[in-house]
C-alpha atoms as a PDB file:
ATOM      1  CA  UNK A   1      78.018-168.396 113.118  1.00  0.00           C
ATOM      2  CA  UNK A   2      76.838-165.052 111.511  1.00  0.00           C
ATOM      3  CA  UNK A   3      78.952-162.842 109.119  1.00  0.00           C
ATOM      4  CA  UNK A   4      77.744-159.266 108.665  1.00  0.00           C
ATOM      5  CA  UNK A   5      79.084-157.525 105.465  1.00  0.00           C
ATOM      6  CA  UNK A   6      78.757-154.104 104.278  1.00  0.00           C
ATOM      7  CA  UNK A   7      79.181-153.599 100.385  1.00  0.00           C
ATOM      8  CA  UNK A   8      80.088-149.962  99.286  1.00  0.00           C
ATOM      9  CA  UNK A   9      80.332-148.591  95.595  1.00  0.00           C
ATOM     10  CA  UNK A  10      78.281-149.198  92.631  1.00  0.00           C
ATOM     11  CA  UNK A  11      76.123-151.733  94.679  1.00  0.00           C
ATOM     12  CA  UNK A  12      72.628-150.386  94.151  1.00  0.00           C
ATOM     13  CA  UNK A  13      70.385-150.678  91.313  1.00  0.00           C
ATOM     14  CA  UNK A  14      72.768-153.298  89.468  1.00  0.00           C
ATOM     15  CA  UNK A  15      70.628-156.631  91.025  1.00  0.00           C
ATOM     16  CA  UNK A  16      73.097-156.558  93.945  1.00  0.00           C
ATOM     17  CA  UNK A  17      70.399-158.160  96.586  1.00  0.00           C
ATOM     18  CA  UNK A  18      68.981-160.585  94.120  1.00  0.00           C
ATOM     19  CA  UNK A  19      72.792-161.907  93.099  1.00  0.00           C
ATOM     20  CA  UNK A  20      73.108-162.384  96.841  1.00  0.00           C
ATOM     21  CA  UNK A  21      69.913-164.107  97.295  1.00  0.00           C
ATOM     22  CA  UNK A  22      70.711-166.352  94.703  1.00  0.00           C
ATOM     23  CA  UNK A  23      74.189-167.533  95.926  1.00  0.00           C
ATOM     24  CA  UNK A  24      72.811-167.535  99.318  1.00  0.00           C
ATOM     25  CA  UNK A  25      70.159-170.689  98.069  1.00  0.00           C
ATOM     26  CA  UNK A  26      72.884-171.971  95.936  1.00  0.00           C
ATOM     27  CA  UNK A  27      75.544-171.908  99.388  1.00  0.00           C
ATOM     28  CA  UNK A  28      72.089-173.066 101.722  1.00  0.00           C
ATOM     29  CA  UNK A  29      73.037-169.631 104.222  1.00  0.00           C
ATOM     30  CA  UNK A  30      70.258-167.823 106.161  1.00  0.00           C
ATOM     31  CA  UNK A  31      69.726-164.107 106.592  1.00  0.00           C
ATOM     32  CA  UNK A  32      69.152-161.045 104.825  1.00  0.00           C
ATOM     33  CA  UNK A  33      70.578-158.298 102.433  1.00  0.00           C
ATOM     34  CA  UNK A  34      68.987-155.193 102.030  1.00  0.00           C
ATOM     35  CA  UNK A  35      70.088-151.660 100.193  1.00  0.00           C
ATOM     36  CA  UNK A  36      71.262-148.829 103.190  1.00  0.00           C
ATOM     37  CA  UNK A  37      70.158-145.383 103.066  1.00  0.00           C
ATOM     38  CA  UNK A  38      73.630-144.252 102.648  1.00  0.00           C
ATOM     39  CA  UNK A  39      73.584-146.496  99.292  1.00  0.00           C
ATOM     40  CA  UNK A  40      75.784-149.205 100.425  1.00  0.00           C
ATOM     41  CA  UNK A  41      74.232-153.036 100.741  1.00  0.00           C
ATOM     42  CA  UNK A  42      74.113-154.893 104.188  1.00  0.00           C
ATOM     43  CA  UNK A  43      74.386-158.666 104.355  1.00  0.00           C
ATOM     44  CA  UNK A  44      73.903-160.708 107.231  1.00  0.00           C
ATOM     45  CA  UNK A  45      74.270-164.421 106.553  1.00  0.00           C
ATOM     46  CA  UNK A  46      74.070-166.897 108.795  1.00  0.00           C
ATOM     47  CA  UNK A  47      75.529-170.702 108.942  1.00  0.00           C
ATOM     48  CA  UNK A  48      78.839-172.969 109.179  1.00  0.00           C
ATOM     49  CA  UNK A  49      82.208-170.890 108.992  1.00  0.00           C
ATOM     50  CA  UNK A  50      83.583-172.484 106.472  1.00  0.00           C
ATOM     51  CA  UNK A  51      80.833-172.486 103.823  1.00  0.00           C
ATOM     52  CA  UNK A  52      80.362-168.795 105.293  1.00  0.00           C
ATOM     53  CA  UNK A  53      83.691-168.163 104.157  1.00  0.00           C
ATOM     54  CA  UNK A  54      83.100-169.449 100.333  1.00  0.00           C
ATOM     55  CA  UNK A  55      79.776-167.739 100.406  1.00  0.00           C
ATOM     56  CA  UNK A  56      81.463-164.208 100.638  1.00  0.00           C
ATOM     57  CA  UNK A  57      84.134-165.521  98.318  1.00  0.00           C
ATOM     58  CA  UNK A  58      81.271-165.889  95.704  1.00  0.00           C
ATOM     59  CA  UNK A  59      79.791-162.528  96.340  1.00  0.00           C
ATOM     60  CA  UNK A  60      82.560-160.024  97.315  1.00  0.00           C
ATOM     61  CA  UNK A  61      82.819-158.771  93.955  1.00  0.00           C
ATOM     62  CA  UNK A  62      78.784-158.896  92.817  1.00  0.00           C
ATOM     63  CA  UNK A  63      76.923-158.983  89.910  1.00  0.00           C
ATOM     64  CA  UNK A  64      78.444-157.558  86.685  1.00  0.00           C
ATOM     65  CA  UNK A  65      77.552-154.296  86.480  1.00  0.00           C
ATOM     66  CA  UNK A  66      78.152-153.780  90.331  1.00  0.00           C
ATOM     67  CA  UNK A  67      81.729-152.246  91.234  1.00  0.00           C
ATOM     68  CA  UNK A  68      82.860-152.604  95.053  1.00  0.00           C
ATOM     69  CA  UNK A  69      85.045-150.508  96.636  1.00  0.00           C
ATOM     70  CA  UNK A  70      84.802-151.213  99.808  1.00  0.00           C
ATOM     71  CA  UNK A  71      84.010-154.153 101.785  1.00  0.00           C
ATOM     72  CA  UNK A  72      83.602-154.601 105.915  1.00  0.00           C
ATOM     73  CA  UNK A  73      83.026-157.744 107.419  1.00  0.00           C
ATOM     74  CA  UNK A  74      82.794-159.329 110.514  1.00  0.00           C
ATOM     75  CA  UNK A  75      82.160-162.708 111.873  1.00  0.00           C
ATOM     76  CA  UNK A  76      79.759-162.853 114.824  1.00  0.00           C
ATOM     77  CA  UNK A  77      79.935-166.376 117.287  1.00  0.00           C
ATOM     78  CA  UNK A  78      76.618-166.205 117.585  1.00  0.00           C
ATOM     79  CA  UNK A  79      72.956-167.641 115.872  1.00  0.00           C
ATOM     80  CA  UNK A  80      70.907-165.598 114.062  1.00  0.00           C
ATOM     81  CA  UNK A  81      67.720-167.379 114.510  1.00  0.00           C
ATOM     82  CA  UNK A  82      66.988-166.812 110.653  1.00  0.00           C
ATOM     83  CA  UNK A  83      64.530-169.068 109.122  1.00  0.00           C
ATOM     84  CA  UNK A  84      65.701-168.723 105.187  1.00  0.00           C
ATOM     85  CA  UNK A  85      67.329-165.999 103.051  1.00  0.00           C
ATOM     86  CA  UNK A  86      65.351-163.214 102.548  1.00  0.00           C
ATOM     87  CA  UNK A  87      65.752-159.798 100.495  1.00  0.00           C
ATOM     88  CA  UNK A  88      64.649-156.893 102.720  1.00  0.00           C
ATOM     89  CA  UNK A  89      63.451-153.700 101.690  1.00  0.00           C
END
């Protein structure tokens, strides 16, 4: 199963992708998250539903000095093929 979420707000330069990456490890997802040209932060995780579900629980409001205003999601039925967790840039 993949879940694709798009973060907008205060979501870049606050350590958004590395507060992902670390939850990511901590939840054992695969995928990517990587900062958008129109300053919003793309996440594209990949794994079982359920611990999907907690992993965007534990991230949907980010780090600290991050402020989200806007979240999109979507789950995909589908594998991603990812190999680990990676920040892109």
């Amino acid at each position: 199963m993949l879940l694709h979420i798009v973060f907008a707000g205060t979501v870049q330069g606050v350590g958004f992708r590395y507060f992902v990456k670390n939850k990511a490890d901590q939840f054992g997802v695969k995928g990517f998250v990587r900062n958008l040209p129109d300053g919003t932060v793309e996440v594209m995780a990949e794994g079982d539903e359920d611990v999907l579900r907690e992993f965007m629980s534990a991230i949907e409001n980010g780090p600290p000095l991050a402020e989200v205003t806007e979240l999109r999601y979507e789950f995909i039925d589908k594998d991603g093929g990812f190999s680990d967790f990676e920040i892109q840039y």
